[in-house]
Protein backbone atom coordinates (compact mmCIF):
# COMPACT_ATOMS: atom_id res chain seq x y z
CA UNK A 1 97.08 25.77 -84.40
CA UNK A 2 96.05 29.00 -86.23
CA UNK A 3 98.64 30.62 -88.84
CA UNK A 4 98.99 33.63 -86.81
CA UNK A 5 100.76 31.34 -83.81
CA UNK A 6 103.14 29.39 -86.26
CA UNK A 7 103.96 32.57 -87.73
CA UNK A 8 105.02 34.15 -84.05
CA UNK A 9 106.89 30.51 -83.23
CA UNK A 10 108.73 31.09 -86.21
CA UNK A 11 109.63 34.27 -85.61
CA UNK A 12 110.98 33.47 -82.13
CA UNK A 13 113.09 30.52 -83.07
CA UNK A 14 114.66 32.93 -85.58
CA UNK A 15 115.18 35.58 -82.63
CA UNK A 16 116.67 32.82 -80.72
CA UNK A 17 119.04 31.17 -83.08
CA UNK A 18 119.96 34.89 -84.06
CA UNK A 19 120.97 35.54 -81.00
CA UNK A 20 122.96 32.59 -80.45
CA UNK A 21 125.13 33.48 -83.12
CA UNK A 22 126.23 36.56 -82.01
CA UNK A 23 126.81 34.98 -78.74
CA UNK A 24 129.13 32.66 -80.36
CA UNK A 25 131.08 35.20 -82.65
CA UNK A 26 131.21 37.25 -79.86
CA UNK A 27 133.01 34.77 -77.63
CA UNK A 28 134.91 33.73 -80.60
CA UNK A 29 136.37 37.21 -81.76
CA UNK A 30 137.10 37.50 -78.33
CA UNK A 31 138.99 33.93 -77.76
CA UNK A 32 140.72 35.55 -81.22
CA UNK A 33 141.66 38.72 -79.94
CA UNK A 34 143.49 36.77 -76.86
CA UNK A 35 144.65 34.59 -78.78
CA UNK A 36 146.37 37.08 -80.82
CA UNK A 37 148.09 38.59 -77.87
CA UNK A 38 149.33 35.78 -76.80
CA UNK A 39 151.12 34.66 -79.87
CA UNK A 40 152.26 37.96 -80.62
CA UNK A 41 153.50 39.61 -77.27
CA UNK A 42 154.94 42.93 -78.43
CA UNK A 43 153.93 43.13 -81.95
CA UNK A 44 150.11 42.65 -80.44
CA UNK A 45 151.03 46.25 -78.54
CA UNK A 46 152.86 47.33 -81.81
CA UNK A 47 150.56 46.83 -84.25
CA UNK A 48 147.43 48.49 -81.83
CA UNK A 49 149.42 51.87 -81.27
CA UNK A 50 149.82 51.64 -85.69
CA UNK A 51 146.48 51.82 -85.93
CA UNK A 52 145.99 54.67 -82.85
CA UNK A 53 144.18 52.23 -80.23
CA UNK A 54 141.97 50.75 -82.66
CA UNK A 55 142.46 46.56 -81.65
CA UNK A 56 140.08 45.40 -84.23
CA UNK A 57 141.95 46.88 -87.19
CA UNK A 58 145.26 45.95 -85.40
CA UNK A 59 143.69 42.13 -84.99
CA UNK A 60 142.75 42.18 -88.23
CA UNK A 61 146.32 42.99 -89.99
CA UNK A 62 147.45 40.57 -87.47
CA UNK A 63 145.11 37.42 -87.96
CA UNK A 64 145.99 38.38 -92.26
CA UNK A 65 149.81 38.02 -91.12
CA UNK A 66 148.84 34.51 -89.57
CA UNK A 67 147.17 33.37 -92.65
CA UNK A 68 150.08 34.20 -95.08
CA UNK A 69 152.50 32.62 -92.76
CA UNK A 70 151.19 30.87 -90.22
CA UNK A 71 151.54 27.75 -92.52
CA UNK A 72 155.55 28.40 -93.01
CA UNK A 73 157.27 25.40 -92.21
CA UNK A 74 160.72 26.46 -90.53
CA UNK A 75 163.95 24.03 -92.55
CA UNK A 76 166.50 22.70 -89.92
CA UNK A 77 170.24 23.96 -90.61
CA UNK A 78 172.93 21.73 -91.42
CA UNK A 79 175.05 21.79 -88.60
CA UNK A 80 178.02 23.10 -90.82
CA UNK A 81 175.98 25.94 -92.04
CA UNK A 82 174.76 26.27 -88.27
CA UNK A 83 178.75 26.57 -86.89
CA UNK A 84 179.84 28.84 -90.20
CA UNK A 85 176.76 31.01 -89.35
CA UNK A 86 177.47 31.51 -85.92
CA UNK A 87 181.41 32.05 -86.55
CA UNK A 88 180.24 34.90 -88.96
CA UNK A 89 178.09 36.63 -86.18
CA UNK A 90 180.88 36.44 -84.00
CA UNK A 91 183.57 37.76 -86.28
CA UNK A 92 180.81 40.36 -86.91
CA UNK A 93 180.65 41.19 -82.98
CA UNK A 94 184.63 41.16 -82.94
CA UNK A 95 184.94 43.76 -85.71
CA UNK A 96 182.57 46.31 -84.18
CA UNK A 97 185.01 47.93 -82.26
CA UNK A 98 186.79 48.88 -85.13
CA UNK A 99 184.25 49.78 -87.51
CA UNK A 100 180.60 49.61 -85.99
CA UNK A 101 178.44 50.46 -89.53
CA UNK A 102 180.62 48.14 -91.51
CA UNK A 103 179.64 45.19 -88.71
CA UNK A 104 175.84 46.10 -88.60
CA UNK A 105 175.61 46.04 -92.00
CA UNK A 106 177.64 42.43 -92.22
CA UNK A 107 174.79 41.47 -89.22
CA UNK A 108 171.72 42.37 -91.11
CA UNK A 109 172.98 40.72 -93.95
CA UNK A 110 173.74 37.35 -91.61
CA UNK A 111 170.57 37.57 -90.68
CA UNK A 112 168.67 37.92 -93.62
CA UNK A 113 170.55 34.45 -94.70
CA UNK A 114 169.73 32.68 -91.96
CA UNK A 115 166.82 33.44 -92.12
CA UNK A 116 166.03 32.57 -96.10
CA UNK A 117 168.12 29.47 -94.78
CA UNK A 118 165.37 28.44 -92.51
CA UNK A 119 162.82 28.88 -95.42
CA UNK A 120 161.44 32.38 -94.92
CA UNK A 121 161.16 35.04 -97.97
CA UNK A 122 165.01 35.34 -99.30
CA UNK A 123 166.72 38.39 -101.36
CA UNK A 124 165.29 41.73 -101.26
CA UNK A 125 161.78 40.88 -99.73
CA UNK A 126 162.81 42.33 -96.08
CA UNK A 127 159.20 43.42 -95.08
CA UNK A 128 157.76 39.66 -96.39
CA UNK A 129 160.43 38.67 -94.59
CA UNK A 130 159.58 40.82 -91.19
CA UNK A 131 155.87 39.69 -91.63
CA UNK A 132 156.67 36.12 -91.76
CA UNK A 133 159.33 36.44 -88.41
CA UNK A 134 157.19 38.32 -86.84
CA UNK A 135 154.30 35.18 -86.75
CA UNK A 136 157.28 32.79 -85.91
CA UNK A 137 159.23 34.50 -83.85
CA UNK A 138 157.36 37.61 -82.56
CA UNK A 139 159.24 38.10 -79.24
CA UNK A 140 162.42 38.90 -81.25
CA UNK A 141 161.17 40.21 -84.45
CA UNK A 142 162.00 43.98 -82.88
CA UNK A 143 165.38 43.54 -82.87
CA UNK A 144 165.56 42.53 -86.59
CA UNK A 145 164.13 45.81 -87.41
CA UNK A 146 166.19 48.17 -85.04
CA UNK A 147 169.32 45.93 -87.29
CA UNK A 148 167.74 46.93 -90.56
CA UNK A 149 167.12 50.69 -89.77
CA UNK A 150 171.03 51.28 -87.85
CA UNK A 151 172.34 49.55 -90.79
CA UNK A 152 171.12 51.89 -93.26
CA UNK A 153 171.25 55.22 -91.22
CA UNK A 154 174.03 56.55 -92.81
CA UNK A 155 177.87 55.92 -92.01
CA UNK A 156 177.46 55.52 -88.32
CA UNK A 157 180.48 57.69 -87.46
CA UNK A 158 179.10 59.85 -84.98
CA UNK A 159 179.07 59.00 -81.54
CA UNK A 160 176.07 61.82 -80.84
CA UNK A 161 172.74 60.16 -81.16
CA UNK A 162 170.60 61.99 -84.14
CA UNK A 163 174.37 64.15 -85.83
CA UNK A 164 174.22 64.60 -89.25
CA UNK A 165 171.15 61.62 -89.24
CA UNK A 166 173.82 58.57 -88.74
CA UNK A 167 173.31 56.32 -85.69
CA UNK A 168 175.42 56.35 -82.73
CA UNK A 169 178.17 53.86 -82.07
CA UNK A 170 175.50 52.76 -78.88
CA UNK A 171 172.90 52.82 -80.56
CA UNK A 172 174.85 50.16 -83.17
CA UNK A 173 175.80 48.44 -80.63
CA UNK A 174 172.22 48.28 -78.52
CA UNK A 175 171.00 47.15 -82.24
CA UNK A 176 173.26 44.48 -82.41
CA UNK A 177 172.74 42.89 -78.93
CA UNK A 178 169.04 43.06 -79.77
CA UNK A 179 169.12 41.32 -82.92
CA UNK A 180 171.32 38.66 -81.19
CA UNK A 181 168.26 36.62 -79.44
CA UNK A 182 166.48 36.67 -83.12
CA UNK A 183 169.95 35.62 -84.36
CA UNK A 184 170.36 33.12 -81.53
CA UNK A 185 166.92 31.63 -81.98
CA UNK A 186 166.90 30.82 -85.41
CA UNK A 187 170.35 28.88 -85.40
CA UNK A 188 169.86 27.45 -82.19
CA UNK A 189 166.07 26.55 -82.23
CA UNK A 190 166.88 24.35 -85.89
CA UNK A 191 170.10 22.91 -83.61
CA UNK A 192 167.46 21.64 -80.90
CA UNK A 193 165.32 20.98 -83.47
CA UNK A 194 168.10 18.49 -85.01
CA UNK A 195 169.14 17.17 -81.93
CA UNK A 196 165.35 15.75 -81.02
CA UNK A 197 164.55 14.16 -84.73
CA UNK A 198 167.98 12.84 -83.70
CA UNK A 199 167.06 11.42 -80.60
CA UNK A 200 163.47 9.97 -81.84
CA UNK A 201 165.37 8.09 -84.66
CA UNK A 202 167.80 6.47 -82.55
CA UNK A 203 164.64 5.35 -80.05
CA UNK A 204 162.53 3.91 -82.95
């Protein structure tokens, strides 16, 4: 077989494994990309309209969120600290009537330590602590935010949406109900979670 023949083999085996490649991070990124959607819902949709329809870049921050927190490992709640967490929320709901900014801000707050509870980022690391909810949590995540931003727009004494930049009383109150499932979620998923080690020990 002459040189000049090898030479063209070669060079078609490298076409061909060359193009299998691509193939295969072609069907990858895109098993990724779905992927992503899946596990993130709204904060897929979210994070595409922050970066103006661009899904790559959007899939990028996202996949970079999964690998600083996808390896989080969520701590079960005592059930004491489960039933003194819950009583708070609902004291929290009871006292809105009366003052509506005074019991968003006590909800953020609950939240933020039930959270740090369950082993995410603690203190005064809310975003850290947003990135790392929104991997474990992302249906809910939303709600947590709309807390965050009502609880820090000003007194909350006007009942006109946008006066004098303070939230609304409804607006409050939407906020609240929102957070709830987030709220909800994270006391009562490490309650199930309790319940079923339970369960296994008892059967072994």
């Amino acid at each position: 077989m002459s040189t000049g023949v090898i030479i063209l083999i070669v060079i078609a085996v490298v076409v061909v494994i060359g193009a299998i490649a691509l193939a295969l991070r072609t069907r990858g990124g895109a098993r990724g990309g779905r992927g992503l959607k899946r596990r993130f819902g709204p904060e897929y949709e979210r994070a595409v309209a922050r970066h103006d329809g661009d899904t790559k870049a959007a899939e990028h921050e996202l996949a970079q969120l999964v690998e600083r927190h996808g390896g989080l490992k969520e701590r079960a709640l005592e059930p004491a600290d489960a039933e003194r967490f819950e009583a708070r929320w609902a004291a929290a709901q009871e006292h809105f009537v009366d003052a509506p900014h005074e019991a968003v801000a006590e909800a953020e707050r609950l939240l933020a330590e039930v959270a740090g509870a369950r082993g995410y980022p603690d203190g005064d690391r809310y975003e850290e602590r947003v990135e790392a909810l929104a991997v474990h949590h992302a249906p809910h995540v939303q709600g947590y935010r709309h807390l965050h931003h009502v609880a820090g727009n000003g007194s909350g004494t006007s009942r006109t949406p946008g006066a004098s930049g303070a939230s609304s009383t409804e607006e409050m109150r939407e906020a609240l109900l929102e957070a709830r499932a987030l709220f909800e979620e994270l006391v009562g998923g490490s309650r199930s979670r309790r319940t079923s080690e339970r369960t296994h020990a008892g059967r072994s």
